[in-house]
Protein backbone atom coordinates (compact mmCIF):
# COMPACT_ATOMS: atom_id res chain seq x y z
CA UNK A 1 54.10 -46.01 -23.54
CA UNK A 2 54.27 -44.31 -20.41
CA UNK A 3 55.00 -40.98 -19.62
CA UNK A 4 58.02 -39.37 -18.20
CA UNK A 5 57.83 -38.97 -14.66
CA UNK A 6 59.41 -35.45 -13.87
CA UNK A 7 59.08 -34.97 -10.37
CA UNK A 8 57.48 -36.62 -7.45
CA UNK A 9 55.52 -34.71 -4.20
CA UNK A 10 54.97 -35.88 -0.98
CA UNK A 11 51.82 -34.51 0.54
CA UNK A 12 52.57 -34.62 4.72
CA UNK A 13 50.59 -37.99 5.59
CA UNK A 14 53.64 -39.78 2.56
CA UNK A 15 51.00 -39.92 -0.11
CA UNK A 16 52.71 -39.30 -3.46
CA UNK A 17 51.58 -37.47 -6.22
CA UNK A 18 53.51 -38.12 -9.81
CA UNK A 19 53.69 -35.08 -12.19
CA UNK A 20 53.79 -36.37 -15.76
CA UNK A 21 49.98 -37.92 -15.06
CA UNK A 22 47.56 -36.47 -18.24
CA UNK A 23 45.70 -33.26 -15.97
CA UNK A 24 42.06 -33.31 -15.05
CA UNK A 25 39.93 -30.31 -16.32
CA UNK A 26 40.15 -27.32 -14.04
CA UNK A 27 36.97 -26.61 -11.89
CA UNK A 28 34.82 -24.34 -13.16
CA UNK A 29 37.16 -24.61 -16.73
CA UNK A 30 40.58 -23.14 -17.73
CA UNK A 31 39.15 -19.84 -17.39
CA UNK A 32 37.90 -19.33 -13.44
CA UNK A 33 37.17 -16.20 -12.86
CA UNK A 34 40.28 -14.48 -11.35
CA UNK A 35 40.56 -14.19 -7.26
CA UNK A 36 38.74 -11.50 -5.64
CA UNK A 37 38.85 -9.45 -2.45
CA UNK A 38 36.11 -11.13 -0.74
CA UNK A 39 36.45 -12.77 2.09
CA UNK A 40 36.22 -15.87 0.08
CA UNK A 41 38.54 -18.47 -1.28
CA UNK A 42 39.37 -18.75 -4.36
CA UNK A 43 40.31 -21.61 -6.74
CA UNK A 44 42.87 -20.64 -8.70
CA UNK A 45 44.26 -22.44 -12.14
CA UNK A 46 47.39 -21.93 -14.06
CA UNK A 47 45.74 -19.58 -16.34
CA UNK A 48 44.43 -17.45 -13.25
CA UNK A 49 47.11 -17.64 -11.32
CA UNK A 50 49.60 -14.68 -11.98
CA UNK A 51 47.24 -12.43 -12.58
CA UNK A 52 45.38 -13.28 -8.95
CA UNK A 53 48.29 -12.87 -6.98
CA UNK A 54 49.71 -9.80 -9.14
CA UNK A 55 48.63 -6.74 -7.20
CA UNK A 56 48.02 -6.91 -2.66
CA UNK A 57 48.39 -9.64 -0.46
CA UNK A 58 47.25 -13.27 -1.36
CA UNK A 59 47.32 -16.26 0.68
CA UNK A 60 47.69 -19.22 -1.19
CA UNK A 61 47.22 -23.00 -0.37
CA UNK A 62 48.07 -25.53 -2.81
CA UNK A 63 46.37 -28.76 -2.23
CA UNK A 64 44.93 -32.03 -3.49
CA UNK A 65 41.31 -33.67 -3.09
CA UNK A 66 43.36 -37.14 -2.09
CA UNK A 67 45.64 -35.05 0.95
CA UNK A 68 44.87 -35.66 4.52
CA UNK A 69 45.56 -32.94 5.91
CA UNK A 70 44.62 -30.83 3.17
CA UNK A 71 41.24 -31.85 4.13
CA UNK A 72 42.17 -30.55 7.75
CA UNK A 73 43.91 -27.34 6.18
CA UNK A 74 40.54 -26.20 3.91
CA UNK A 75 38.41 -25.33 6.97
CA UNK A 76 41.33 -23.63 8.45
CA UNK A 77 41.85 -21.66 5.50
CA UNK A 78 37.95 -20.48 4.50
CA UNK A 79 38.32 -19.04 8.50
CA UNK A 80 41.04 -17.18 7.86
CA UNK A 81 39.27 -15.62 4.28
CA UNK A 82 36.16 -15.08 6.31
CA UNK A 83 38.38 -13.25 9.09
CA UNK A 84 40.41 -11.26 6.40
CA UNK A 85 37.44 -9.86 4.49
CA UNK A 86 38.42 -7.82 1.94
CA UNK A 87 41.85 -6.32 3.62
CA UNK A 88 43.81 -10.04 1.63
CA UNK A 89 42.86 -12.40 -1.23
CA UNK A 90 42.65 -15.93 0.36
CA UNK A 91 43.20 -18.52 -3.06
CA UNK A 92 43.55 -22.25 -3.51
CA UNK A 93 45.60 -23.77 -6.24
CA UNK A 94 44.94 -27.49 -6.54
CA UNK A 95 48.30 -29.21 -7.51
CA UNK A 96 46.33 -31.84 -8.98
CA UNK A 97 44.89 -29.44 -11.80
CA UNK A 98 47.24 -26.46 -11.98
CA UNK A 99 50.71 -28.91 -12.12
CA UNK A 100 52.69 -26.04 -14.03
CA UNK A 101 51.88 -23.36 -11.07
CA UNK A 102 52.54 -26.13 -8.16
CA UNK A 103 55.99 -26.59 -10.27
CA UNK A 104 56.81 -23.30 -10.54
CA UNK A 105 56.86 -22.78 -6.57
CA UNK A 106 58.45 -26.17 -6.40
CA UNK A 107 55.37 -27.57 -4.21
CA UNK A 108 56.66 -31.18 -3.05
CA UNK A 109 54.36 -31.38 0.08
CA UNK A 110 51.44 -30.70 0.62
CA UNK A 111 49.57 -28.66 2.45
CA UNK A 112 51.69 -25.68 1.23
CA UNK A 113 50.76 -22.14 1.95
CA UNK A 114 52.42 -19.30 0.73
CA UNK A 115 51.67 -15.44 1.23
CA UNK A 116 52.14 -13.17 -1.82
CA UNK A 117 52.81 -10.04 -2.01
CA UNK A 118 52.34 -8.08 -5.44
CA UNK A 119 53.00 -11.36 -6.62
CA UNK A 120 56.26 -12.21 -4.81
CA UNK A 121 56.26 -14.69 -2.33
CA UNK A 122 57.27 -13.92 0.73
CA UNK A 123 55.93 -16.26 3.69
CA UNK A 124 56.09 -20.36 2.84
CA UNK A 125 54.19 -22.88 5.44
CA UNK A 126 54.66 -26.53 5.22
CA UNK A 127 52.10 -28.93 6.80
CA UNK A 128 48.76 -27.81 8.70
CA UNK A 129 48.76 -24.32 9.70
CA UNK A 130 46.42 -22.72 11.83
CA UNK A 131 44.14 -19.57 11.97
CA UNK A 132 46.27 -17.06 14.05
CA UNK A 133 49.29 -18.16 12.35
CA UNK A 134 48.30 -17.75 8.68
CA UNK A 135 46.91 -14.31 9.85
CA UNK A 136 49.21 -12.59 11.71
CA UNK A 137 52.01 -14.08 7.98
CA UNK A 138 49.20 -12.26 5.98
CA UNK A 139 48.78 -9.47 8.49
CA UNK A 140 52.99 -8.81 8.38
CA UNK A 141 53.20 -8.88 4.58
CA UNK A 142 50.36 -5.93 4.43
């Protein structure tokens, strides 16, 4: 029998992801190491997740392997890590994987990009972002 299909997402090119679908392992398993201050991104699961964007400034984009321009957004984003250093936590959560965190922040298209601040959001972007942008969001929140 099929499962219930709770809620649909619309990644920016109209592709459409179904939540319900049985989840693929995590990358690098359930238990990635937890997001660091290093000028690198991150991938991020729903076990890692609260705990990664708990304490500073985190930049998070939630993507999927299948999204257009969340194959435009990734470059974008490892920039902006490799310009922040260690001053921000840059993270990636893909929605694919880490469905309960992507539901959560009620992620329906994708690219989505939010800054965190001691773990409360408090800058969303919809769609391709760029560099100076996500900076000067990340930069603000600081």
């Amino acid at each position: 029998m099929r499962k219930l299909i709770r809620t649909a997402m619309v990644c920016v090119c109209g592709c459409v992801l179904v939540w319900g679908c049985s989840p693929q392992p995590a990358v690098g398993g359930a238990e990635a190491a937890p997001a660091a201050a290093s000028g690198k991104v991150q991938e991020l699961t729903d076990a890692t997740f609260e705990q990664a964007i708990a304490q500073g400034v985190v930049l998070v984009d939630f993507w999927a392997p299948w999204c257009g321009p969340c194959k435009t957004q990734g470059p974008i984003v490892e920039k902006v890590a490799g310009l922040l250093g260690t001053t921000a936590k840059v993270s990636k959560v893909n929605v694919d994987q880490a469905t309960k965190t992507a539901q959560k922040f009620d992620i329906r298209s994708i690219p989505t990009l939010i800054v965190f601040k001691n773990g409360k959001p408090v800058k969303t972007f919809v769609g391709v972002t760029q560099a100076d942008a996500l900076l000067e969001a990340v930069k603000a929140a600081q």
